[in-house]
N, C-alpha and C. Protein backbone atom coordinates (compact mmCIF):
# COMPACT_ATOMS: atom_id res chain seq x y z
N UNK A 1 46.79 -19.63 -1.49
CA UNK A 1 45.55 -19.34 -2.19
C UNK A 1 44.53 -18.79 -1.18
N UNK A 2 43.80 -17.69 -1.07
CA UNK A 2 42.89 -16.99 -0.74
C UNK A 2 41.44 -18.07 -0.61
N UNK A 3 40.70 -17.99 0.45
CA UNK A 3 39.83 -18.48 0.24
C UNK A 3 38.73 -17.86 -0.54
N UNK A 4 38.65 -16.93 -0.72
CA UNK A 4 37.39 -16.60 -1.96
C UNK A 4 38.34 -17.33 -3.28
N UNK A 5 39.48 -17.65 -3.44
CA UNK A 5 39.80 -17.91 -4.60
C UNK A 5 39.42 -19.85 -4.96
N UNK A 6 39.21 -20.17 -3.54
CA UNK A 6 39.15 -21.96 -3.12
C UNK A 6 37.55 -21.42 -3.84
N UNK A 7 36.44 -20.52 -3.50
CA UNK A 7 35.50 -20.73 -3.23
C UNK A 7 35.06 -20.95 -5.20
N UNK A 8 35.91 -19.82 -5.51
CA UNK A 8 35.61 -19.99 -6.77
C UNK A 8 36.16 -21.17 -7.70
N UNK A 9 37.28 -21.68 -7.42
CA UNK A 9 37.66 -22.98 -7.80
C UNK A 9 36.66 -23.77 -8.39
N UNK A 10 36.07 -24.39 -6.99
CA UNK A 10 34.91 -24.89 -6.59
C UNK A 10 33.60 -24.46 -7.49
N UNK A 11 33.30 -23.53 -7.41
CA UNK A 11 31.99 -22.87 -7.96
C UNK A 11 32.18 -23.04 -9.51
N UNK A 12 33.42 -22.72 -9.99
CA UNK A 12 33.79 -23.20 -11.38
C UNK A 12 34.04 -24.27 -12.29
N UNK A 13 33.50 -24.94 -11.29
CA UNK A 13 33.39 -26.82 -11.86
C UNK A 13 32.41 -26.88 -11.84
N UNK A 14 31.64 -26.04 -10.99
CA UNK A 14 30.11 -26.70 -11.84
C UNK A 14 29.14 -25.39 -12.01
N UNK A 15 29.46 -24.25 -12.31
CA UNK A 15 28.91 -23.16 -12.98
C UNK A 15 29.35 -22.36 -13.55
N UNK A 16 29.05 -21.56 -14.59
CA UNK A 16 29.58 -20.44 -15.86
C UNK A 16 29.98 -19.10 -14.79
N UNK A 17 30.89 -18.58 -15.12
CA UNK A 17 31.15 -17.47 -14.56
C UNK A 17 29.99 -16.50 -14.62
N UNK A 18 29.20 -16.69 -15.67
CA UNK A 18 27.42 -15.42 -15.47
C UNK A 18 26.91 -16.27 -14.58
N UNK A 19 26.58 -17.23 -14.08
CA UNK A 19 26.20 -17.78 -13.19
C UNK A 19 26.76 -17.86 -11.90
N UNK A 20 27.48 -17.97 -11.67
CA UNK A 20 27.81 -17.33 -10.27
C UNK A 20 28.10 -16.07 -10.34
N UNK A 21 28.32 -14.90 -11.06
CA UNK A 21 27.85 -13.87 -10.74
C UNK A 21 26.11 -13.22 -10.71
N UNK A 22 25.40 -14.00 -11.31
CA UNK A 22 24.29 -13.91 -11.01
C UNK A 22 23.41 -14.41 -9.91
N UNK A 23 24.45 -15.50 -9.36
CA UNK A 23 23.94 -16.23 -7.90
C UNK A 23 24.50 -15.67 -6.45
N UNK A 24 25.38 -15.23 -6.78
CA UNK A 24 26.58 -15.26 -5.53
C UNK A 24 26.48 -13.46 -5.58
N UNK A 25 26.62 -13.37 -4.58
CA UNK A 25 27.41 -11.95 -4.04
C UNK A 25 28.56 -12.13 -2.74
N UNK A 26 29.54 -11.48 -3.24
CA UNK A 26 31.06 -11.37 -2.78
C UNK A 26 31.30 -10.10 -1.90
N UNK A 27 31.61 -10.65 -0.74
CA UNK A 27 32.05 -9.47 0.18
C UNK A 27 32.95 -8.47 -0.31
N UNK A 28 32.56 -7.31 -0.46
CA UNK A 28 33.56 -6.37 -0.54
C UNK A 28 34.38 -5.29 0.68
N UNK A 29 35.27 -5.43 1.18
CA UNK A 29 35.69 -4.28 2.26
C UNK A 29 36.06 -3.46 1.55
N UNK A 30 35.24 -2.17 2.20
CA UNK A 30 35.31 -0.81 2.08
C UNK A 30 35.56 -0.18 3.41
N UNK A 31 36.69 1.09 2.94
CA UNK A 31 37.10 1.70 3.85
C UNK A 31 35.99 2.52 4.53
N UNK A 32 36.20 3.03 5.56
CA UNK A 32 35.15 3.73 6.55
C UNK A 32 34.07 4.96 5.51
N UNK A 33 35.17 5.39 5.08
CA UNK A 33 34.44 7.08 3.79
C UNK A 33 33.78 6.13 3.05
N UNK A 34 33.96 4.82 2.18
CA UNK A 34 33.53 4.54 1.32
C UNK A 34 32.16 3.97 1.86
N UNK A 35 32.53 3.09 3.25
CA UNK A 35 31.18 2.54 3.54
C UNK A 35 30.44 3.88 3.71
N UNK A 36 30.52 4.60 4.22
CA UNK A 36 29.96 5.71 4.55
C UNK A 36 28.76 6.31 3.25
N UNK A 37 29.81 6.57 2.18
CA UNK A 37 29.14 6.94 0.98
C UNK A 37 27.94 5.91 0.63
N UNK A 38 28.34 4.22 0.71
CA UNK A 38 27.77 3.47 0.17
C UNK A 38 26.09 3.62 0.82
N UNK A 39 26.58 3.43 2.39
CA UNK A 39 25.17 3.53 3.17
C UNK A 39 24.36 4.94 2.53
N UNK A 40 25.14 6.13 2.41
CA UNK A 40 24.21 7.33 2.22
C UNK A 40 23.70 7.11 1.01
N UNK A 41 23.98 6.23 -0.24
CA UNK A 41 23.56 6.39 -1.26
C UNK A 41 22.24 5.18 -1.15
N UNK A 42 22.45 4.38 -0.49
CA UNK A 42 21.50 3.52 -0.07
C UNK A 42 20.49 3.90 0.78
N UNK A 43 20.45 4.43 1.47
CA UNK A 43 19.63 5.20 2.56
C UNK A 43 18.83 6.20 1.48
N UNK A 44 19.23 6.91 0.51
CA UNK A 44 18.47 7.78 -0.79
C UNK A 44 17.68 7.08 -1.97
N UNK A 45 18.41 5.65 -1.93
CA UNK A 45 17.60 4.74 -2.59
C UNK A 45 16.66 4.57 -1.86
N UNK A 46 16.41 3.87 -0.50
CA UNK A 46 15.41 3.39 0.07
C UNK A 46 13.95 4.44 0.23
N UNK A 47 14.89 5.44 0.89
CA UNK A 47 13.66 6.57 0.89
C UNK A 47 13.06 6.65 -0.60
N UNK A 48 13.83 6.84 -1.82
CA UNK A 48 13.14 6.75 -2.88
C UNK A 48 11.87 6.02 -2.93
N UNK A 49 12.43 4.83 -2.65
CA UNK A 49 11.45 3.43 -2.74
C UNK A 49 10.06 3.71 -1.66
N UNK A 50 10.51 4.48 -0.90
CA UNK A 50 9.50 4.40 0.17
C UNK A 50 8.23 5.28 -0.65
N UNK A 51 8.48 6.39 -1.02
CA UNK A 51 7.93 7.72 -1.27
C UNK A 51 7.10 7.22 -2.62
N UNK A 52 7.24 6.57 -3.18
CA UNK A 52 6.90 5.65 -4.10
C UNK A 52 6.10 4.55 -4.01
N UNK A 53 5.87 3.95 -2.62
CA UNK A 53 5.02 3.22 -2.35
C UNK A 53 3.56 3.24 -2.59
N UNK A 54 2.58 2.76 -3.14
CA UNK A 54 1.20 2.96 -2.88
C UNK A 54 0.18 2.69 -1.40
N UNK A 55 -0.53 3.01 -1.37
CA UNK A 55 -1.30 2.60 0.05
C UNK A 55 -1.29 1.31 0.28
N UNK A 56 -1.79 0.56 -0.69
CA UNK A 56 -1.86 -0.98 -0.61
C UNK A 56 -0.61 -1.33 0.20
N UNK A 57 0.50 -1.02 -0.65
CA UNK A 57 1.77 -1.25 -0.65
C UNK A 57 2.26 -1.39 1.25
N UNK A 58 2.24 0.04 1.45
CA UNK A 58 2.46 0.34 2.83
C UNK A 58 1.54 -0.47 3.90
N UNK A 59 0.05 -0.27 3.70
CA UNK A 59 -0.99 -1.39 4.41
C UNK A 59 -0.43 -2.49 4.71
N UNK A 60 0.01 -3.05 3.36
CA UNK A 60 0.50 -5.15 3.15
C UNK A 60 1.78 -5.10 4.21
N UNK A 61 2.51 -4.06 3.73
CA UNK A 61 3.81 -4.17 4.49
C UNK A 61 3.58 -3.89 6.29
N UNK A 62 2.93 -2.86 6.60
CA UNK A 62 2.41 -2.83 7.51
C UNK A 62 2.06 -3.69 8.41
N UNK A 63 0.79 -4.69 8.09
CA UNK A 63 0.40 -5.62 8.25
C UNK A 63 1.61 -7.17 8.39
N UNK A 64 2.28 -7.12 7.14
CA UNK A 64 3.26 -7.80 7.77
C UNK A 64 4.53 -7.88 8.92
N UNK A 65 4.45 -6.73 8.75
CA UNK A 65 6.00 -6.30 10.04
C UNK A 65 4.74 -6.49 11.53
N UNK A 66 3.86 -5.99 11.54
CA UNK A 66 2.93 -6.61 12.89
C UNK A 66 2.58 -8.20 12.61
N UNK A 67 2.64 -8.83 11.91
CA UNK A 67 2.49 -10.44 12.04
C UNK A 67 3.67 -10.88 12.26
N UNK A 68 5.28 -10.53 11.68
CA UNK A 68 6.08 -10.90 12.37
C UNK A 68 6.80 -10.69 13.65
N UNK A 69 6.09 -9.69 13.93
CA UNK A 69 6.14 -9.08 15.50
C UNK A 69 5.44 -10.34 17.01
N UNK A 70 4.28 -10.71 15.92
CA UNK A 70 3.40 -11.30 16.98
C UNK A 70 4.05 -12.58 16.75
N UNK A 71 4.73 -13.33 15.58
CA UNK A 71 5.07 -14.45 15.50
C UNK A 71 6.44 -14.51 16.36
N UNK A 72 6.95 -13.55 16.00
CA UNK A 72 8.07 -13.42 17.25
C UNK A 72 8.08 -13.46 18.96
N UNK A 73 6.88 -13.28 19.34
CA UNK A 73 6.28 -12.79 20.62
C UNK A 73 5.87 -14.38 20.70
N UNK A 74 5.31 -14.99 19.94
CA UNK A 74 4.57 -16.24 20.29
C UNK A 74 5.93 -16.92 20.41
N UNK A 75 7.27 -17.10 19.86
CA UNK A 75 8.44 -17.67 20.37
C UNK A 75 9.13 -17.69 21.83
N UNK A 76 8.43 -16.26 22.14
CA UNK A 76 8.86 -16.19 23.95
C UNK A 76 7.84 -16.45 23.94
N UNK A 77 8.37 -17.46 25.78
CA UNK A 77 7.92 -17.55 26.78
C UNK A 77 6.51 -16.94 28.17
N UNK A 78 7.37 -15.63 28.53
CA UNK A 78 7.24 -14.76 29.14
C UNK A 78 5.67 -14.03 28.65
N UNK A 79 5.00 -12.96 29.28
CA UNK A 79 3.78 -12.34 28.92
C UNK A 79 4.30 -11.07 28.79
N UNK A 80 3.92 -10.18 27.68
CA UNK A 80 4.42 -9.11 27.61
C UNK A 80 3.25 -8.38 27.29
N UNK A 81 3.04 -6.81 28.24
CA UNK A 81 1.75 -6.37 28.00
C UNK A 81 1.70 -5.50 26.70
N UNK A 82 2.76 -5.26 26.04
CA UNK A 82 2.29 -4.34 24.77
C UNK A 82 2.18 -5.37 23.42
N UNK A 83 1.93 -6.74 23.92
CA UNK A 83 1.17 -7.54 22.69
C UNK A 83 0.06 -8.25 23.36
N UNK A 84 -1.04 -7.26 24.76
CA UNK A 84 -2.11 -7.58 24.97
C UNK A 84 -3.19 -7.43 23.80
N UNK A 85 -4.25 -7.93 23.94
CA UNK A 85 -5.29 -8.35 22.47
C UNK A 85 -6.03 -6.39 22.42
N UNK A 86 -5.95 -5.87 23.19
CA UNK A 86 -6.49 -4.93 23.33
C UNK A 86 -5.45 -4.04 22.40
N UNK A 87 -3.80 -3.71 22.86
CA UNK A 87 -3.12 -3.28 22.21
C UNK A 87 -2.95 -3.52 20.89
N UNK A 88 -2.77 -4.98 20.38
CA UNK A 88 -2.67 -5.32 19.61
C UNK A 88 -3.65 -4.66 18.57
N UNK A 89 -4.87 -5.02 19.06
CA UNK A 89 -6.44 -4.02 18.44
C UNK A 89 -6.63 -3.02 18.04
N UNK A 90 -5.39 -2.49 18.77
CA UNK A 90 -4.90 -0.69 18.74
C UNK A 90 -4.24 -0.36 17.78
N UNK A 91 -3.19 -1.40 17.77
CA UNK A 91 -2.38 -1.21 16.62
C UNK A 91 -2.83 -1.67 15.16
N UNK A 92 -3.72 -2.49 14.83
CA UNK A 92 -4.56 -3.27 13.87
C UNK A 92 -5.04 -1.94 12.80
N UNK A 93 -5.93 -1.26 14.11
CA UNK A 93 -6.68 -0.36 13.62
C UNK A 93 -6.09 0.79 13.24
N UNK A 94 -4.95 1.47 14.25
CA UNK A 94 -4.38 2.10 13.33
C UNK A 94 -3.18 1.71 12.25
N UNK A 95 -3.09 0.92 11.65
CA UNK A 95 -2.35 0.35 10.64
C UNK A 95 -3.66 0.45 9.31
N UNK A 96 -5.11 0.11 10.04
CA UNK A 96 -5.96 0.39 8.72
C UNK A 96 -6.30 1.78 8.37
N UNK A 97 -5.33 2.74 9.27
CA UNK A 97 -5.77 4.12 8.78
C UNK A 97 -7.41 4.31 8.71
N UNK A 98 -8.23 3.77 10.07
CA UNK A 98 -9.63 4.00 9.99
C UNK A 98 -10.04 4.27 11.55
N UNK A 99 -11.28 5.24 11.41
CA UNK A 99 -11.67 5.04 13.12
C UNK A 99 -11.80 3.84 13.69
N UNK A 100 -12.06 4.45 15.00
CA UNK A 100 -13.31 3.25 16.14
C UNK A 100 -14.42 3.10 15.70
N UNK A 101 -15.05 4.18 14.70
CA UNK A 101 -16.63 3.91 14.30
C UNK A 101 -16.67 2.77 13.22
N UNK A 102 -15.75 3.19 12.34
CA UNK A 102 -15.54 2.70 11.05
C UNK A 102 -14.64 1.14 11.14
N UNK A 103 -13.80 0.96 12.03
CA UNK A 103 -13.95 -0.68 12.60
C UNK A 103 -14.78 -1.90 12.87
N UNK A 104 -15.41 -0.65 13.95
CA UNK A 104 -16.85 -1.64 14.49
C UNK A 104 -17.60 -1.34 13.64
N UNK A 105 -18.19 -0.97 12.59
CA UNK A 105 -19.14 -0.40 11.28
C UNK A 105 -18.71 -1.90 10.83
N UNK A 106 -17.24 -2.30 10.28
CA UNK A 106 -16.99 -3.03 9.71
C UNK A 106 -16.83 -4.39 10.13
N UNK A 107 -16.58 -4.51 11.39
CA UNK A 107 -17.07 -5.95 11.66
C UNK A 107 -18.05 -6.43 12.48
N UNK A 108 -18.90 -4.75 12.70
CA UNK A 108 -20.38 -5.40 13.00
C UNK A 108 -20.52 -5.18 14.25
N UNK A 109 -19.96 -4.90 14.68
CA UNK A 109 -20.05 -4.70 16.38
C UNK A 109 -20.66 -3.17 16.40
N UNK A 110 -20.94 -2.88 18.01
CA UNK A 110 -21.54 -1.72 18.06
C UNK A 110 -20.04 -1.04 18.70
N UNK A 111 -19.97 0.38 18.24
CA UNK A 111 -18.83 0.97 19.08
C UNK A 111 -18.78 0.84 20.26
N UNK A 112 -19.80 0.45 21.44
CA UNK A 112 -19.47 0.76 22.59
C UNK A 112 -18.73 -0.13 22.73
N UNK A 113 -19.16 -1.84 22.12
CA UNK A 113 -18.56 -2.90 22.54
C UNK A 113 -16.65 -2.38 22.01
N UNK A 114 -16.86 -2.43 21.31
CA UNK A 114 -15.73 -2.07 20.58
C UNK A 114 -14.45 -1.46 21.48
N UNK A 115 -15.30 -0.52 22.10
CA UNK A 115 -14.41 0.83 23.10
C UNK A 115 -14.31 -0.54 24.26
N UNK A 116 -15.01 -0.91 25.32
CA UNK A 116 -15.04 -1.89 25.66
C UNK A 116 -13.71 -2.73 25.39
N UNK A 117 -13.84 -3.13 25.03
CA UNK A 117 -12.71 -4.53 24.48
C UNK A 117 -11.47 -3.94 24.56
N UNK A 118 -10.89 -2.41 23.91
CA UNK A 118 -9.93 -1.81 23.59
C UNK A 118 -9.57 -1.23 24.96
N UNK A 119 -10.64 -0.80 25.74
CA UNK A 119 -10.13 -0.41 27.39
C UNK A 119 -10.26 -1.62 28.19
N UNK A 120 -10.16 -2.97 28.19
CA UNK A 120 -9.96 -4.10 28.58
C UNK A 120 -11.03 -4.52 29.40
N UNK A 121 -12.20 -3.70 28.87
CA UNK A 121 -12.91 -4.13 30.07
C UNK A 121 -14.16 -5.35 29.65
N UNK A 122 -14.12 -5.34 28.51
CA UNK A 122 -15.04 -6.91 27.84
C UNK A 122 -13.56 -7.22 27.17
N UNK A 123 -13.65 -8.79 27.13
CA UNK A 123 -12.82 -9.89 26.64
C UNK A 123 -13.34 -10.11 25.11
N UNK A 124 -12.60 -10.33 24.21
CA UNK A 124 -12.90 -10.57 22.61
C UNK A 124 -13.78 -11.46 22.52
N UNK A 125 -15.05 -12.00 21.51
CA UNK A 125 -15.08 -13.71 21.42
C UNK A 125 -14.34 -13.68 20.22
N UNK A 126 -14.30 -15.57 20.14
CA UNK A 126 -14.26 -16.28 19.09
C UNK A 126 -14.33 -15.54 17.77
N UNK A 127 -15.96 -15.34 17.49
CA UNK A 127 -16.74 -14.46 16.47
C UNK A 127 -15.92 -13.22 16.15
N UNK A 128 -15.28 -12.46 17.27
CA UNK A 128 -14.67 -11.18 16.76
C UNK A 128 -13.32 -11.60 15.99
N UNK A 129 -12.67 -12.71 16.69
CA UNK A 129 -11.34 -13.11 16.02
C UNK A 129 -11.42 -13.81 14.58
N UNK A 130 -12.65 -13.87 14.32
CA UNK A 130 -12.79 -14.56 12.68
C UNK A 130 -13.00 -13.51 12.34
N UNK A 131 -13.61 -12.42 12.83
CA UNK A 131 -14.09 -11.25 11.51
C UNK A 131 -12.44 -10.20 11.50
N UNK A 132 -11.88 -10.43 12.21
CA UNK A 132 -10.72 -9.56 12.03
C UNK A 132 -9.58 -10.44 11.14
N UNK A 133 -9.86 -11.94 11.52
CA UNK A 133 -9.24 -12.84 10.11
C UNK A 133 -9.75 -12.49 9.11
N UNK A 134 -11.05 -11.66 8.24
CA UNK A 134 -11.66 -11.76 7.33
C UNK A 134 -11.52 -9.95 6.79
N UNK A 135 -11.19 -9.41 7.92
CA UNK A 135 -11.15 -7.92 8.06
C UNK A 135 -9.57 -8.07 7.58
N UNK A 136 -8.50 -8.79 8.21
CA UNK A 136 -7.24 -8.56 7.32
C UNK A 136 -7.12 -9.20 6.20
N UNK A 137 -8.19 -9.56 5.37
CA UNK A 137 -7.80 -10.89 4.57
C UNK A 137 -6.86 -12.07 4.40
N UNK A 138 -7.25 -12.37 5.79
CA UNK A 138 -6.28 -13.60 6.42
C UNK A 138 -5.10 -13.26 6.46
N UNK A 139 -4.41 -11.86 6.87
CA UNK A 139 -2.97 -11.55 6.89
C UNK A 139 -2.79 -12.09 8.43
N UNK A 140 -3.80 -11.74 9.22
CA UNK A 140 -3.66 -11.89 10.71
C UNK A 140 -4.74 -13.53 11.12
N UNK A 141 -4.87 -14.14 10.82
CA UNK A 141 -5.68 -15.08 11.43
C UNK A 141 -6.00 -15.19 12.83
N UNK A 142 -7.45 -15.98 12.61
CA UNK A 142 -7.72 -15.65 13.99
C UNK A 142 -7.44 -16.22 15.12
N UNK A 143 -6.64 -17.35 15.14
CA UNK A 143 -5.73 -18.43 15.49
C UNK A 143 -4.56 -17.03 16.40
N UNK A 144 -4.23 -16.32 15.56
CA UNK A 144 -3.42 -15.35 16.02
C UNK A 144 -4.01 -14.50 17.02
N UNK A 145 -5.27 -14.01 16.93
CA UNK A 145 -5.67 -13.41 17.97
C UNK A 145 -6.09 -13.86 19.18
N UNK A 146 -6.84 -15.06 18.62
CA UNK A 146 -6.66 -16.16 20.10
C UNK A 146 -5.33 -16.32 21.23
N UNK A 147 -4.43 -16.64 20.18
CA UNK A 147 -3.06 -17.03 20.80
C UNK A 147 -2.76 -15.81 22.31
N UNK A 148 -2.86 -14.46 21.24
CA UNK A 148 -2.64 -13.41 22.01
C UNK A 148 -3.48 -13.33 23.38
N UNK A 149 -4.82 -13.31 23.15
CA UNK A 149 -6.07 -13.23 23.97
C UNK A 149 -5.63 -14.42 25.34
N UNK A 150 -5.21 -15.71 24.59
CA UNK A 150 -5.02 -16.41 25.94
C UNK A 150 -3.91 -16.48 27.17
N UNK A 151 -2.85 -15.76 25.81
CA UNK A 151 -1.54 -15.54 26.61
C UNK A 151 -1.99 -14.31 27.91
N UNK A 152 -2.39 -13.97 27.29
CA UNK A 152 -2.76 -12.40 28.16
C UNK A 152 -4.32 -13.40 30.10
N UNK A 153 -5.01 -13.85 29.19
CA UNK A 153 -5.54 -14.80 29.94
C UNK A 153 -4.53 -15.56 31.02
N UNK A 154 -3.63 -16.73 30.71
CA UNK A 154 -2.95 -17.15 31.41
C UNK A 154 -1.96 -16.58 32.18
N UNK A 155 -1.44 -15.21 32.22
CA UNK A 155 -0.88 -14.28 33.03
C UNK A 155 -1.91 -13.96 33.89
N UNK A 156 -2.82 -13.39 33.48
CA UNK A 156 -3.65 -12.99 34.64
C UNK A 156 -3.96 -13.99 35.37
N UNK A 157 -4.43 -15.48 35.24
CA UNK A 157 -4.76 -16.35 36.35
C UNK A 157 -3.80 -16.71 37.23
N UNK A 158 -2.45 -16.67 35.96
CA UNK A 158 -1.00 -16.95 37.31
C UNK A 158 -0.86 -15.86 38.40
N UNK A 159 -0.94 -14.33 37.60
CA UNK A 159 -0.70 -13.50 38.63
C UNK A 159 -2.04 -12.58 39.32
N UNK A 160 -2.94 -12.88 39.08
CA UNK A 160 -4.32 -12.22 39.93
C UNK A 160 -4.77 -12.97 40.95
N UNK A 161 -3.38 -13.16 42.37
CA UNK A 161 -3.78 -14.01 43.42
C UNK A 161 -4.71 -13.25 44.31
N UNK A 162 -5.11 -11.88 44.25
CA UNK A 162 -6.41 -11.45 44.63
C UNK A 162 -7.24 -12.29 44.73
N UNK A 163 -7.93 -11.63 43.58
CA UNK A 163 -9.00 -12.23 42.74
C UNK A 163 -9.29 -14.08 42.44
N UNK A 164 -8.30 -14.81 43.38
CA UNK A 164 -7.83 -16.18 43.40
C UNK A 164 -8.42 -16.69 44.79
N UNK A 165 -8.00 -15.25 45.56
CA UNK A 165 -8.46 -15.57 47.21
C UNK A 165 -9.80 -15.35 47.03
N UNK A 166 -10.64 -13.98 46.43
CA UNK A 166 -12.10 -14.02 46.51
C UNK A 166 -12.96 -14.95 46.40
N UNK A 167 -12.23 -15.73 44.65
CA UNK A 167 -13.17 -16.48 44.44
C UNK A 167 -12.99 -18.02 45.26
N UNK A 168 -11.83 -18.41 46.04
CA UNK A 168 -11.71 -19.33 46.87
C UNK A 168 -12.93 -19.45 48.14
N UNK A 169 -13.21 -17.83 48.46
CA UNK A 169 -13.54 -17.94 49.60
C UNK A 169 -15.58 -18.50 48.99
N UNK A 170 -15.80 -18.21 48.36
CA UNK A 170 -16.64 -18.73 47.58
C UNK A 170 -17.39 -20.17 47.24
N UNK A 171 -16.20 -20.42 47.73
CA UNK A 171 -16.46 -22.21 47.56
C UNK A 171 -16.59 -23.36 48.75
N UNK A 172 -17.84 -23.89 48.02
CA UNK A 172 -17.89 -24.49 49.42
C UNK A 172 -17.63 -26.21 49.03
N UNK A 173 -17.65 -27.00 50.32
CA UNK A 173 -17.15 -28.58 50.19
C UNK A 173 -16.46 -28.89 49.00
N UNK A 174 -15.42 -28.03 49.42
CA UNK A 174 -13.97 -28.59 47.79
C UNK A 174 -13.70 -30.31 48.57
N UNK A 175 -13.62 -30.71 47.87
CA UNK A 175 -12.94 -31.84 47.53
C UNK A 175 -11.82 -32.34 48.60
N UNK A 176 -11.70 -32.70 49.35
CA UNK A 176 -10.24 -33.29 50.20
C UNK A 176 -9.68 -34.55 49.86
N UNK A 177 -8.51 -34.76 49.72
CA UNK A 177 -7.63 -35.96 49.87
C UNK A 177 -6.46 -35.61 49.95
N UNK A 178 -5.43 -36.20 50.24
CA UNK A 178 -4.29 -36.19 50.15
C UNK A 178 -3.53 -37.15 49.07
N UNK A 179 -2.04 -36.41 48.76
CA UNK A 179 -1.45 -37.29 47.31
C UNK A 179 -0.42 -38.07 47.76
C-alpha cells in the first residue's frame, strides 16, 4: 500500500471525501515540460493579479514585505547597514510614493531636519518614531523604529574605538579599583 493511500485510509475515518478534498492538497509529479507549462501558466496568472492591483493594494503589500524584512533582521544577531534607521527612512518613503517635502509636511518636521536624519547626520527622536507609527497606520510601529535606531547605535559604540579614545581622554579622576 502506497503511502498517500495509508494517508487517505486515515483521513477517511474521520472526513467525507469533499472534505478532504477541500482541506488537503496532494502532491502531484509532473514531468519537466509539464512543470514547465504549469509554472508559465502561473507566472500569467500572477502577473494578471498584479496588474490588477489597486494602490492601496500595492502600498499594504509593500509595507508589509518591509515589516517582514525588518522582523527578520531583528532575528539576527549581527548589525547590518542596509537596515540603518536612515535607510530604512529611505525606503519608508519611497514605498509612500511621496517626496522629502511632502514627508516632513506630514509629520511635521522641517525638511532640513528631515534631510538631516536621512544623511545620518541628526539621530531620530522618540517623537519622530510615533509619528511614523501614526504615518503607517501602525503597519510599522514605533517600537520598530527604535529597535532599528538602537541596533545601529550599539554597533557604533562597539565599533567607533576612535571616538572611544577622544572621549576617554576627556575624563578626568575615573574611578580606580581593582576586581
Amino acid at each position: 500500500m502506497k503511502k498517500s493511500d495509508k494517508i487517505y485510509t486515515e483521513l477517511s475515518k474521520r472526513y467525507t471525501d469533499e472534505e478532504i478534498v477541500e482541506s488537503f492538497v496532494f502532491n502531484e509529479t509532473l514531468d519537466p515540460s509539464e512543470q514547465k507549462k504549469a509554472m508559465e501558466e502561473f507566472r500569467k496568472l500572477r502577473l494578471e493579479q498584479l496588474k490588477n492591483m489597486s494602490e492601496t493594494e500595492i502600498l499594504t503589500g509593500n509595507l508589509m514585505r518591509m515589516k517582514l524584512l525588518i522582523n527578520d533582521y531583528f532575528k539576527t544577531t549581527s548589525y547590518n547597514p542596509t537596515f540603518s534607521f536612515a535607510n530604512q527612512f529611505r525606503n519608508y518613503i519611497k514605498i509612500s510614493k511621496r517626496s522629502n517635502k511632502e514627508i516632513a509636511d506630514d509629520l511635521g518636521i522641517h525638511a532640513t531636519k528631515l534631510s538631516r536624519i536621512l544623511n545620518e547626520k541628526e539621530n531620530p527622536n522618540v517623537d519622530l518614531m510615533y509619528r511614523l507609527e501614526e504615518h503607517s497606520n501602525g503597519e510599522l510601529p514605533a517600537f520598530y523604529w527604535w529597535r532599528i535606531h538602537a541596533r545601529q547605535l550599539e554597533h557604533k559604540i562597539k565599533t567607533d574605538l576612535q571616538k572611544k579614545m577622544e572621549e576617554a581622554l576627556k575624563v578626568k579622576n575615573a574611578l580606580k579599583f581593582s576586581a
